[in-house]
PDB file of N, CA and C in Angstrom:
ATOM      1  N   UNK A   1     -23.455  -4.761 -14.145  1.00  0.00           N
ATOM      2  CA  UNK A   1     -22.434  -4.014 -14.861  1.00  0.00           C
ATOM      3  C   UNK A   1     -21.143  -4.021 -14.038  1.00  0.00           C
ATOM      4  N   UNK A   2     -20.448  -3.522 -14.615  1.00  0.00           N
ATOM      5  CA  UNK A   2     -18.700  -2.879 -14.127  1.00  0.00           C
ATOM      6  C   UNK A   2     -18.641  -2.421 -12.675  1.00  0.00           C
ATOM      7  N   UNK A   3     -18.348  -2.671 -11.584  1.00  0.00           N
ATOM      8  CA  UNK A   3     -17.759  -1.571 -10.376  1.00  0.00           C
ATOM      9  C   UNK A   3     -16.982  -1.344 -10.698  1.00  0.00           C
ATOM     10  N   UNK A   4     -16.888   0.385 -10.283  1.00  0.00           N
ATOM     11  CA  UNK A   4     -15.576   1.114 -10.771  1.00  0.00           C
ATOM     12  C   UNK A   4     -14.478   0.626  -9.451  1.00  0.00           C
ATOM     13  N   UNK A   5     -13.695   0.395 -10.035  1.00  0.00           N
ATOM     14  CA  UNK A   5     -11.701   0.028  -9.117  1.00  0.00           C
ATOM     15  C   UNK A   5     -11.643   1.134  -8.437  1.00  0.00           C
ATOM     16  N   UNK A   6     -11.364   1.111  -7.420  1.00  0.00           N
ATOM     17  CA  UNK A   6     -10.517   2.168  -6.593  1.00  0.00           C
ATOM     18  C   UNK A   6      -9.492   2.605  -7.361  1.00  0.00           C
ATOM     19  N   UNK A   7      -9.945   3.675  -7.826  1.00  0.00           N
ATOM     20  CA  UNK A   7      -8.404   4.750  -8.391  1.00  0.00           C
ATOM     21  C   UNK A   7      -7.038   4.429  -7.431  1.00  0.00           C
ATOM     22  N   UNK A   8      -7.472   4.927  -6.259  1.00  0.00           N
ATOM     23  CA  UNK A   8      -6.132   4.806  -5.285  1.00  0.00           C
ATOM     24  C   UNK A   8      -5.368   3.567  -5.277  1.00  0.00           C
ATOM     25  N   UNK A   9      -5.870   2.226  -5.378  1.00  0.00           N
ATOM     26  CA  UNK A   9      -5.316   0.807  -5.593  1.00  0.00           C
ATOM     27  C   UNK A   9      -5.374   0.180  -7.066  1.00  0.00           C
ATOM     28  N   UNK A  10      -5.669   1.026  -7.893  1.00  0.00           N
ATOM     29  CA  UNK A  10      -5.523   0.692  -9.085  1.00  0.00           C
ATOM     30  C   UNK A  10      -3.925   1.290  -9.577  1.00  0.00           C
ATOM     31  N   UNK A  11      -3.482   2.121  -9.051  1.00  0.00           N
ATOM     32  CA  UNK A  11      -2.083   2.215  -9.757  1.00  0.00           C
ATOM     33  C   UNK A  11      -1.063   0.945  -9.433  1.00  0.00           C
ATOM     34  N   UNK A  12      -0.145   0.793 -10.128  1.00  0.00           N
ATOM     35  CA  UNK A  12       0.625  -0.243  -9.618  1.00  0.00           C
ATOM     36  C   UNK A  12       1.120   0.032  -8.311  1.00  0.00           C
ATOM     37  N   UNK A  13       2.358   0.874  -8.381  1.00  0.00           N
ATOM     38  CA  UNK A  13       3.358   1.059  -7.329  1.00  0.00           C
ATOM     39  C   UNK A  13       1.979   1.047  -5.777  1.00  0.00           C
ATOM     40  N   UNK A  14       1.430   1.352  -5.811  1.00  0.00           N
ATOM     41  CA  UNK A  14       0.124   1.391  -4.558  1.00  0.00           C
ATOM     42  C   UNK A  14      -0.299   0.177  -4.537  1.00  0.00           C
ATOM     43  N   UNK A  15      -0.545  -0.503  -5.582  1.00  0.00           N
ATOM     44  CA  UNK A  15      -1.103  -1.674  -5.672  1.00  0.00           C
ATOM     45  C   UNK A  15      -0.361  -2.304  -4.884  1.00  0.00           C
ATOM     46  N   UNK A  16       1.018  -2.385  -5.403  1.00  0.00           N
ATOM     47  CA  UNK A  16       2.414  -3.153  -4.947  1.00  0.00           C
ATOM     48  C   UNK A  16       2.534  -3.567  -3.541  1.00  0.00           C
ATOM     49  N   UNK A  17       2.316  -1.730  -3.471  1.00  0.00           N
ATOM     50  CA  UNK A  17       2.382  -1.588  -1.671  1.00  0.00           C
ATOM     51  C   UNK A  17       1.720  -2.198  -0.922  1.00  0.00           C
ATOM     52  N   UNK A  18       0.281  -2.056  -1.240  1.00  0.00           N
ATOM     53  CA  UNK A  18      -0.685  -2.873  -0.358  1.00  0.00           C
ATOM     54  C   UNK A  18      -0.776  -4.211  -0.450  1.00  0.00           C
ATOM     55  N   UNK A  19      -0.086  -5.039  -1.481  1.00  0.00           N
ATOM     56  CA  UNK A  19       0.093  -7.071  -1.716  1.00  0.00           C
ATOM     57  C   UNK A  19       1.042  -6.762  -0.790  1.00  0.00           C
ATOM     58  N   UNK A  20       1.970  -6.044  -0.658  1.00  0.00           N
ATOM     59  CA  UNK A  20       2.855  -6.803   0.333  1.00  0.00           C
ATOM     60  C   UNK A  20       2.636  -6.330   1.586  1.00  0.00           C
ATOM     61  N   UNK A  21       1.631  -5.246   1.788  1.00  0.00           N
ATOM     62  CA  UNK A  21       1.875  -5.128   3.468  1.00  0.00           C
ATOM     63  C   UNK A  21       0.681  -5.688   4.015  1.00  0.00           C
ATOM     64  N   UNK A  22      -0.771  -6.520   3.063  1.00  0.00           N
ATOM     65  CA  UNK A  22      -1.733  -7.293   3.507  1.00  0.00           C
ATOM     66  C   UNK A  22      -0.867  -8.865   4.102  1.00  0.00           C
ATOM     67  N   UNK A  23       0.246  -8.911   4.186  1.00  0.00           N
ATOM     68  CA  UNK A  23       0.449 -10.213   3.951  1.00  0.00           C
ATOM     69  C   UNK A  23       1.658 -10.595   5.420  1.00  0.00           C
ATOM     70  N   UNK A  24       2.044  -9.451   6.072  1.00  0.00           N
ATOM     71  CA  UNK A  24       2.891  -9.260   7.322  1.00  0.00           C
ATOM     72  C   UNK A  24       2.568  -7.676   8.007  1.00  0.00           C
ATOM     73  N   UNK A  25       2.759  -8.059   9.056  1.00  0.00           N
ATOM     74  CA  UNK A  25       2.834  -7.018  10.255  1.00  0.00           C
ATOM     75  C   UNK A  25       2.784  -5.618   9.909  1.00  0.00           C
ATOM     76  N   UNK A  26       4.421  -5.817   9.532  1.00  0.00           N
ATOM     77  CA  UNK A  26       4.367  -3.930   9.215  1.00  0.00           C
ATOM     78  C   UNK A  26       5.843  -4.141   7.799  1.00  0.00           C
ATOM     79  N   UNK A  27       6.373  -3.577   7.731  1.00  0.00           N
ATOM     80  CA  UNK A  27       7.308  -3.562   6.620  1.00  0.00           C
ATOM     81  C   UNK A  27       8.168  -2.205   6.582  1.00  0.00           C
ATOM     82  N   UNK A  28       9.236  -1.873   6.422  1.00  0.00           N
ATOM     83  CA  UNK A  28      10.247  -0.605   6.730  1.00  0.00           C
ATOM     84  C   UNK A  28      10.126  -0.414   5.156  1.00  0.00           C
ATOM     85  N   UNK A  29      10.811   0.910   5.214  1.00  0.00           N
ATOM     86  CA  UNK A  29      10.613   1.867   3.592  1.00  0.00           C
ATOM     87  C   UNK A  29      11.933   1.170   3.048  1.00  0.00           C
ATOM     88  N   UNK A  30      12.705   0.726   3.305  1.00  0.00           N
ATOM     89  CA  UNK A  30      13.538   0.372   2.439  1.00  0.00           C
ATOM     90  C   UNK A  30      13.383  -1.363   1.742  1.00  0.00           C
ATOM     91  N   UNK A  31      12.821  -2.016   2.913  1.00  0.00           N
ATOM     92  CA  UNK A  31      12.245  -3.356   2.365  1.00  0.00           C
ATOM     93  C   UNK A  31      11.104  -3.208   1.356  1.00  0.00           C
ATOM     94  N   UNK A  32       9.944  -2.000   1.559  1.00  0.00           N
ATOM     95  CA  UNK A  32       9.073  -2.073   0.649  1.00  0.00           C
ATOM     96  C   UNK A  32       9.978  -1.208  -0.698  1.00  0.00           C
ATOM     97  N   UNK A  33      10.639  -0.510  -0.911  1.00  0.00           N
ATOM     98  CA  UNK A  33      11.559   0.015  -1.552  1.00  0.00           C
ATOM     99  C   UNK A  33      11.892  -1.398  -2.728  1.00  0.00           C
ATOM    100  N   UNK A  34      12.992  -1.810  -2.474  1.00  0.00           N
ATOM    101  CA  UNK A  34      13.665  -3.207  -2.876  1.00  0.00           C
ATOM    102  C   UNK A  34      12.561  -3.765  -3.345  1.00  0.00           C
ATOM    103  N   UNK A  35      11.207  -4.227  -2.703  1.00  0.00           N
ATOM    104  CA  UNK A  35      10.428  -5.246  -3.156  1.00  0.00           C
ATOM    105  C   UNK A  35       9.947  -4.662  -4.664  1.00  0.00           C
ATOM    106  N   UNK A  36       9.875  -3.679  -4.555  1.00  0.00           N
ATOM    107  CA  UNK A  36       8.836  -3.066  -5.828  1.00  0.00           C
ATOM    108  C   UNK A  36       9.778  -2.284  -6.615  1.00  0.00           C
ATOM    109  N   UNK A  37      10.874  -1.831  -6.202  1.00  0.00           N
ATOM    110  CA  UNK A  37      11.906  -1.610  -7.360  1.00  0.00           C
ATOM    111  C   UNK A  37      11.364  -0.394  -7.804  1.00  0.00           C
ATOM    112  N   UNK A  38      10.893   0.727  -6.489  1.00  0.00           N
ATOM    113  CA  UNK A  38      10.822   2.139  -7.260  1.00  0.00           C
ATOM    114  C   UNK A  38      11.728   3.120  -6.627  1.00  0.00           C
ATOM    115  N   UNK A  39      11.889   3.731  -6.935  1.00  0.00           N
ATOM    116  CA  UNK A  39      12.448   5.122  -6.563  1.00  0.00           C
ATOM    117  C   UNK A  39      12.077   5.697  -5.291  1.00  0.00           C
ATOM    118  N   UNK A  40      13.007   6.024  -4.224  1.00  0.00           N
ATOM    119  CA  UNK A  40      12.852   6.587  -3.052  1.00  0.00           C
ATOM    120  C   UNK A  40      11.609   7.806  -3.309  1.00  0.00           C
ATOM    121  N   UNK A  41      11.872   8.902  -4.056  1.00  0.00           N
ATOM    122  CA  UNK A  41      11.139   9.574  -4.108  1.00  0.00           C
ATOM    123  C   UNK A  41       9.389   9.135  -4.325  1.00  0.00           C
ATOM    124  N   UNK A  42       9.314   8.388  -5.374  1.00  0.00           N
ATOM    125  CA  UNK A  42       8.040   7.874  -5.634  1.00  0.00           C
ATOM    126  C   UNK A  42       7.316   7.259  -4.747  1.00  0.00           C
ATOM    127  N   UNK A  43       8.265   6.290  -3.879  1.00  0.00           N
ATOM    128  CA  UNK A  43       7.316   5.421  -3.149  1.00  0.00           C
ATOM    129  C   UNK A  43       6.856   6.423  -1.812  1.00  0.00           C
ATOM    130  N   UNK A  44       7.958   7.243  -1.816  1.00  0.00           N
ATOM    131  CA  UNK A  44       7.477   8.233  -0.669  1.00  0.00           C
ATOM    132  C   UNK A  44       5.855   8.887  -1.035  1.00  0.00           C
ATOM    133  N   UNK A  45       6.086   9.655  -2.033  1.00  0.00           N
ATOM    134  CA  UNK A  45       4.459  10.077  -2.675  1.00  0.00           C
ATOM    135  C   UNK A  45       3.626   9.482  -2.552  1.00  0.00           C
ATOM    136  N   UNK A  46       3.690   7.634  -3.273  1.00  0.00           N
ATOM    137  CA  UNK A  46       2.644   6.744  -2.870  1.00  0.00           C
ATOM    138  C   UNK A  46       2.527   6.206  -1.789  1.00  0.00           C
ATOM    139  N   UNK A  47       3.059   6.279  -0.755  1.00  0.00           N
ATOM    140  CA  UNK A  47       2.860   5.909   0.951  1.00  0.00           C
ATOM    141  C   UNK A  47       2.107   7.252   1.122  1.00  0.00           C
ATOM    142  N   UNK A  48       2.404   8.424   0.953  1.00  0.00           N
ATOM    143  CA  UNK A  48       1.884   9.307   1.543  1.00  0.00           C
ATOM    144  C   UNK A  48       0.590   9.506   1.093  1.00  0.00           C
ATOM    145  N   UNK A  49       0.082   9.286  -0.421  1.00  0.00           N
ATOM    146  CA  UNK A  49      -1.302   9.289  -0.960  1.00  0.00           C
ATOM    147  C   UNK A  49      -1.958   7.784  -0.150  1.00  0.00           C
ATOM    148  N   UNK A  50      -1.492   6.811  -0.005  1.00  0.00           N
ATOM    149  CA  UNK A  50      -2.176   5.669   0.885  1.00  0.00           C
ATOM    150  C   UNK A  50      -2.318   6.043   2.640  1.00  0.00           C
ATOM    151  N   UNK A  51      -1.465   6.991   2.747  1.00  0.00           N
ATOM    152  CA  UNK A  51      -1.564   7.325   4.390  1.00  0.00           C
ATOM    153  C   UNK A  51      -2.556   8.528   4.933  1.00  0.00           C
ATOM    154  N   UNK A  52      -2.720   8.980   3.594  1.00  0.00           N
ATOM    155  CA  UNK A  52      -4.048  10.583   3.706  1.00  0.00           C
ATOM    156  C   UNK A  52      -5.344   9.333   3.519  1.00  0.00           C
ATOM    157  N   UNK A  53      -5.055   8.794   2.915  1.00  0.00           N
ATOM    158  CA  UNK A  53      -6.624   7.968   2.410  1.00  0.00           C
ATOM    159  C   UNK A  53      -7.171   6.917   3.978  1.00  0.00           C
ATOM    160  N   UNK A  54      -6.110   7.022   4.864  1.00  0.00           N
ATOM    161  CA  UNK A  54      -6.299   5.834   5.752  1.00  0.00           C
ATOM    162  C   UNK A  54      -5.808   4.896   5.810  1.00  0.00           C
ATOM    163  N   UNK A  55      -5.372   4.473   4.206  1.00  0.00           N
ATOM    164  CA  UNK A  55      -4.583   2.635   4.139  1.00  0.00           C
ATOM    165  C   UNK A  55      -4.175   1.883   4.847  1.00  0.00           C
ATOM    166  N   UNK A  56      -2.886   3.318   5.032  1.00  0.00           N
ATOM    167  CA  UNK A  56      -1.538   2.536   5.890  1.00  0.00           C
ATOM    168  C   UNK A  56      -1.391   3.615   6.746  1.00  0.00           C
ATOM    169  N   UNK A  57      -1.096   3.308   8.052  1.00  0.00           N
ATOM    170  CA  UNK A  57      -0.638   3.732   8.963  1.00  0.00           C
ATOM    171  C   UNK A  57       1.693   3.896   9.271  1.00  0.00           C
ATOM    172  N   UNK A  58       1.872   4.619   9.165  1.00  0.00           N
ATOM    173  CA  UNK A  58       3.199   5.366   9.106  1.00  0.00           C
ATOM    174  C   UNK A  58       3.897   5.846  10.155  1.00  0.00           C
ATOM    175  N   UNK A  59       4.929   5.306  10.686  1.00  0.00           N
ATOM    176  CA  UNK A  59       5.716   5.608  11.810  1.00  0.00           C
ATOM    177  C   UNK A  59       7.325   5.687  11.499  1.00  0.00           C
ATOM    178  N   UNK A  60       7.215   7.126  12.143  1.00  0.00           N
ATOM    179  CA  UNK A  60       8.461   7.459  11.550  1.00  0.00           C
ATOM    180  C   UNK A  60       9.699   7.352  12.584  1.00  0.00           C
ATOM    181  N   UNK A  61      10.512   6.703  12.952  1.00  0.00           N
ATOM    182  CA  UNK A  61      11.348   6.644  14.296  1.00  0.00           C
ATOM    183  C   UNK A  61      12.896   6.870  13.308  1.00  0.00           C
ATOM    184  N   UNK A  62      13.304   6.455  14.741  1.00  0.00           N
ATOM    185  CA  UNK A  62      15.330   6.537  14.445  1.00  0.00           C
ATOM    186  C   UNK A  62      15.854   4.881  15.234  1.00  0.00           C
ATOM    187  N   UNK A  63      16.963   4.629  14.769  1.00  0.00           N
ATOM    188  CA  UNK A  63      17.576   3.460  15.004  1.00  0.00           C
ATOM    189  C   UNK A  63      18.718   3.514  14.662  1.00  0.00           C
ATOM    190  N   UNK A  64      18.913   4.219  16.079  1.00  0.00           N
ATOM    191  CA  UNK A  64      20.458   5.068  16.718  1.00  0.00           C
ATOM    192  C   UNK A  64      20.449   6.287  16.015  1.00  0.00           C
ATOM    193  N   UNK A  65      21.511   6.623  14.734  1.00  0.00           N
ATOM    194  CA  UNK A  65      21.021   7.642  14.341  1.00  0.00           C
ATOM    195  C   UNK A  65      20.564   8.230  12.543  1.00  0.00           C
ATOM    196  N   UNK A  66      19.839   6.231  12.652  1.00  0.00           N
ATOM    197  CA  UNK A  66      19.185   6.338  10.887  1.00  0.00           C
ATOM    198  C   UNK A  66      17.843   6.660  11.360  1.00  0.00           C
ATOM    199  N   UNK A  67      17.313   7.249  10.268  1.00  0.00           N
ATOM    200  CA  UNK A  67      15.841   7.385  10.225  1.00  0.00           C
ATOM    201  C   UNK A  67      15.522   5.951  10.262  1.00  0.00           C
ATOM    202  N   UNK A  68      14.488   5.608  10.429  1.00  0.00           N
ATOM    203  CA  UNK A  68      13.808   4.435   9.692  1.00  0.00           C
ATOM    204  C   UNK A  68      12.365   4.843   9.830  1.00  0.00           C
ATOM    205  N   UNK A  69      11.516   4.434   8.766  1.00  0.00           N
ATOM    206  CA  UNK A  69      10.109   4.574   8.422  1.00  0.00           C
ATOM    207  C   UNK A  69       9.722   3.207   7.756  1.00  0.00           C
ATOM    208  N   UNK A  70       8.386   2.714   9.136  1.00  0.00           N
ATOM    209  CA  UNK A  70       7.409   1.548   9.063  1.00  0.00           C
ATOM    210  C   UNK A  70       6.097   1.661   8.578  1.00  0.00           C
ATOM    211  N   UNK A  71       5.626   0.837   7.812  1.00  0.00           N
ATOM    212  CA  UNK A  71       4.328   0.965   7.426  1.00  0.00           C
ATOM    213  C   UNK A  71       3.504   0.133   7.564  1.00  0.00           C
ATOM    214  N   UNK A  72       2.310   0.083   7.786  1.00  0.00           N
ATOM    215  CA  UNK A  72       1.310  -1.241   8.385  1.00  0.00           C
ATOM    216  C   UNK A  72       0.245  -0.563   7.581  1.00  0.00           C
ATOM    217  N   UNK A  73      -0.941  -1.657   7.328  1.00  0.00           N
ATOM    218  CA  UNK A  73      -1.600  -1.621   6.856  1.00  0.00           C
ATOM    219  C   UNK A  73      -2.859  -1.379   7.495  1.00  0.00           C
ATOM    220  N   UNK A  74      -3.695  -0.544   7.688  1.00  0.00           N
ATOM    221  CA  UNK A  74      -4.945  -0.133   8.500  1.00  0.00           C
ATOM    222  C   UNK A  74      -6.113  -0.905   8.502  1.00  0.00           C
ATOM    223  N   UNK A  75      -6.956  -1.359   9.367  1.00  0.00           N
ATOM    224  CA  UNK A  75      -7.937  -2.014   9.038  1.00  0.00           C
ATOM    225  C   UNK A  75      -8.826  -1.365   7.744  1.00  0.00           C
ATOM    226  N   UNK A  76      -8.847   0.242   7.811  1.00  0.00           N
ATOM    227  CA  UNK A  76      -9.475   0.741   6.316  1.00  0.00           C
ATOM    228  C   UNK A  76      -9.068   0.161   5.274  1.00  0.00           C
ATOM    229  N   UNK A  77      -7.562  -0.358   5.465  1.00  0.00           N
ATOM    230  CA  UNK A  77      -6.860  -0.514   4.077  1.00  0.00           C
ATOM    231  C   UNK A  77      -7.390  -1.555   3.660  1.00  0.00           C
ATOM    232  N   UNK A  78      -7.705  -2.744   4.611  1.00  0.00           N
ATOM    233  CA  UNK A  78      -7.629  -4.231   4.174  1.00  0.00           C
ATOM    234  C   UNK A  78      -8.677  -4.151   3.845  1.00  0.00           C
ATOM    235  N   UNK A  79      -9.945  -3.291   4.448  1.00  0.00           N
ATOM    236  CA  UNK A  79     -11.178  -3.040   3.755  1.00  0.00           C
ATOM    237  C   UNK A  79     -11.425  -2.816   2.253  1.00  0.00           C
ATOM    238  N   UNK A  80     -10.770  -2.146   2.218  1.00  0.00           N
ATOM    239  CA  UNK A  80     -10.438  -1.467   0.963  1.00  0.00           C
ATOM    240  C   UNK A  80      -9.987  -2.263  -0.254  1.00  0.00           C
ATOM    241  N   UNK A  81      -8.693  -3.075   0.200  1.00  0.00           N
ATOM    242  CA  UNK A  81      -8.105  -3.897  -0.458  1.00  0.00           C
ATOM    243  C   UNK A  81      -8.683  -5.017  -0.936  1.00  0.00           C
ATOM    244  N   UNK A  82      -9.428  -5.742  -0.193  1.00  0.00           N
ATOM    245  CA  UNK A  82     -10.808  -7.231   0.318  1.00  0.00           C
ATOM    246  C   UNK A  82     -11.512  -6.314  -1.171  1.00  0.00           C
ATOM    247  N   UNK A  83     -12.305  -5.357  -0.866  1.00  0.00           N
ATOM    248  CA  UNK A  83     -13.318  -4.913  -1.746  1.00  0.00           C
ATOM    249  C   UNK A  83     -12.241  -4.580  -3.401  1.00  0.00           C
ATOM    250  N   UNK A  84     -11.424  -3.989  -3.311  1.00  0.00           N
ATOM    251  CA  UNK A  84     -10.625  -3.980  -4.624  1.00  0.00           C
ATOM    252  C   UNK A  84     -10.627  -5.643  -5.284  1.00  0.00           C
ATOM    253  N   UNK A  85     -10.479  -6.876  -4.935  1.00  0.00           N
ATOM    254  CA  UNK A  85     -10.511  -7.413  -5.506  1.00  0.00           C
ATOM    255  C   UNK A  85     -11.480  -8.172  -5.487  1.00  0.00           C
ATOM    256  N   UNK A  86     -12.348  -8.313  -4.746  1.00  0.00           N
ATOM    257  CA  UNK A  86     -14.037  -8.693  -5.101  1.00  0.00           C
ATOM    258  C   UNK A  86     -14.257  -8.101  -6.333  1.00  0.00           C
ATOM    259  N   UNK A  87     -14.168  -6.663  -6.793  1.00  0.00           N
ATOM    260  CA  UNK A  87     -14.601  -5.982  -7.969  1.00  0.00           C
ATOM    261  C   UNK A  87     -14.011  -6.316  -8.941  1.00  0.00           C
ATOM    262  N   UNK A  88     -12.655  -6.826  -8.898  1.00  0.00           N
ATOM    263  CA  UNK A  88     -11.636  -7.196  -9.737  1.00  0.00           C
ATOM    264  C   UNK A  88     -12.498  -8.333 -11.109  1.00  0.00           C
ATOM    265  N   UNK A  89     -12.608  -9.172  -9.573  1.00  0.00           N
ATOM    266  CA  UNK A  89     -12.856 -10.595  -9.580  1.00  0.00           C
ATOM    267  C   UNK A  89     -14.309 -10.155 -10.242  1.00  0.00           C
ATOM    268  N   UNK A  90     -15.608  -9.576 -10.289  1.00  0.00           N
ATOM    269  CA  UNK A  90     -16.516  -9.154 -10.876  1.00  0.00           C
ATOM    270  C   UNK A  90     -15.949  -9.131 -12.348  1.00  0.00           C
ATOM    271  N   UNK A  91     -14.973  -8.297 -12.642  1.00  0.00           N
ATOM    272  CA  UNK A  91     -14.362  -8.579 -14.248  1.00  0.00           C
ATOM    273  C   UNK A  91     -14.045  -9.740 -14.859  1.00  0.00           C
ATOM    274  N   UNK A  92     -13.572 -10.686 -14.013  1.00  0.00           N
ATOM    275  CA  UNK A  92     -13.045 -11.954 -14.760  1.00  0.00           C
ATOM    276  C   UNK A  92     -14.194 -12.812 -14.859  1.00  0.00           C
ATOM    277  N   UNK A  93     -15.317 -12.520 -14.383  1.00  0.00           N
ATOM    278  CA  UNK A  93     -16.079 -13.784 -14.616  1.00  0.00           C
ATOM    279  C   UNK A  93     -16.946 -13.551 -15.623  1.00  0.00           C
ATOM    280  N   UNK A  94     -17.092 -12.464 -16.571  1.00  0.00           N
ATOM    281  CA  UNK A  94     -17.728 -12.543 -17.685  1.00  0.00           C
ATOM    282  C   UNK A  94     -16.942 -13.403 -18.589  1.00  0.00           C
TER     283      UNK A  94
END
């Protein structure tokens, strides 16, 4: 039968997040911002629901005197992520 999807990587904007930060180092909030074309506020919410869960790991510094906030992806995450689309992939082959 069906494995149920990870709720948490089944929304898009989360989804979003995690294709692009499985794929480089770490990534700043305004590059993942731009890539996915959401709203400061939102993506803040969905970093922060991926950063309670383990996903992504979050560092918040300054650079001189901007904020800047980095995000990397946790070994939980890629766990996580690996298994999200194994299950995926369980759907397409019927």
């Amino acid at each position: 039968m069906f494995k149920g999807l990870d709720p948490l990587l089944h929304s898009e904007l989360r989804l979003a997040v995690m294709s692009l930060l499985i794929g480089v180092e770490e990534a700043d909030f305004v590059y993942i911002k731009e890539q996915t074309g959401a709203t400061s506020g939102n993506l803040s919410i969905q970093l922060d629901k991926l950063a309670k869960a383990g996903y992504v790991d979050i560092e918040k510094t300054f650079r001189g005197k901007m904020p800047r906030t980095v995000c990397r992806i946790s070994d939980t995450g890629r766990k996580a992520f690996a298994q999200y689309v194994e299950d995926l992939k369980s759907y397409l082959k019927l």
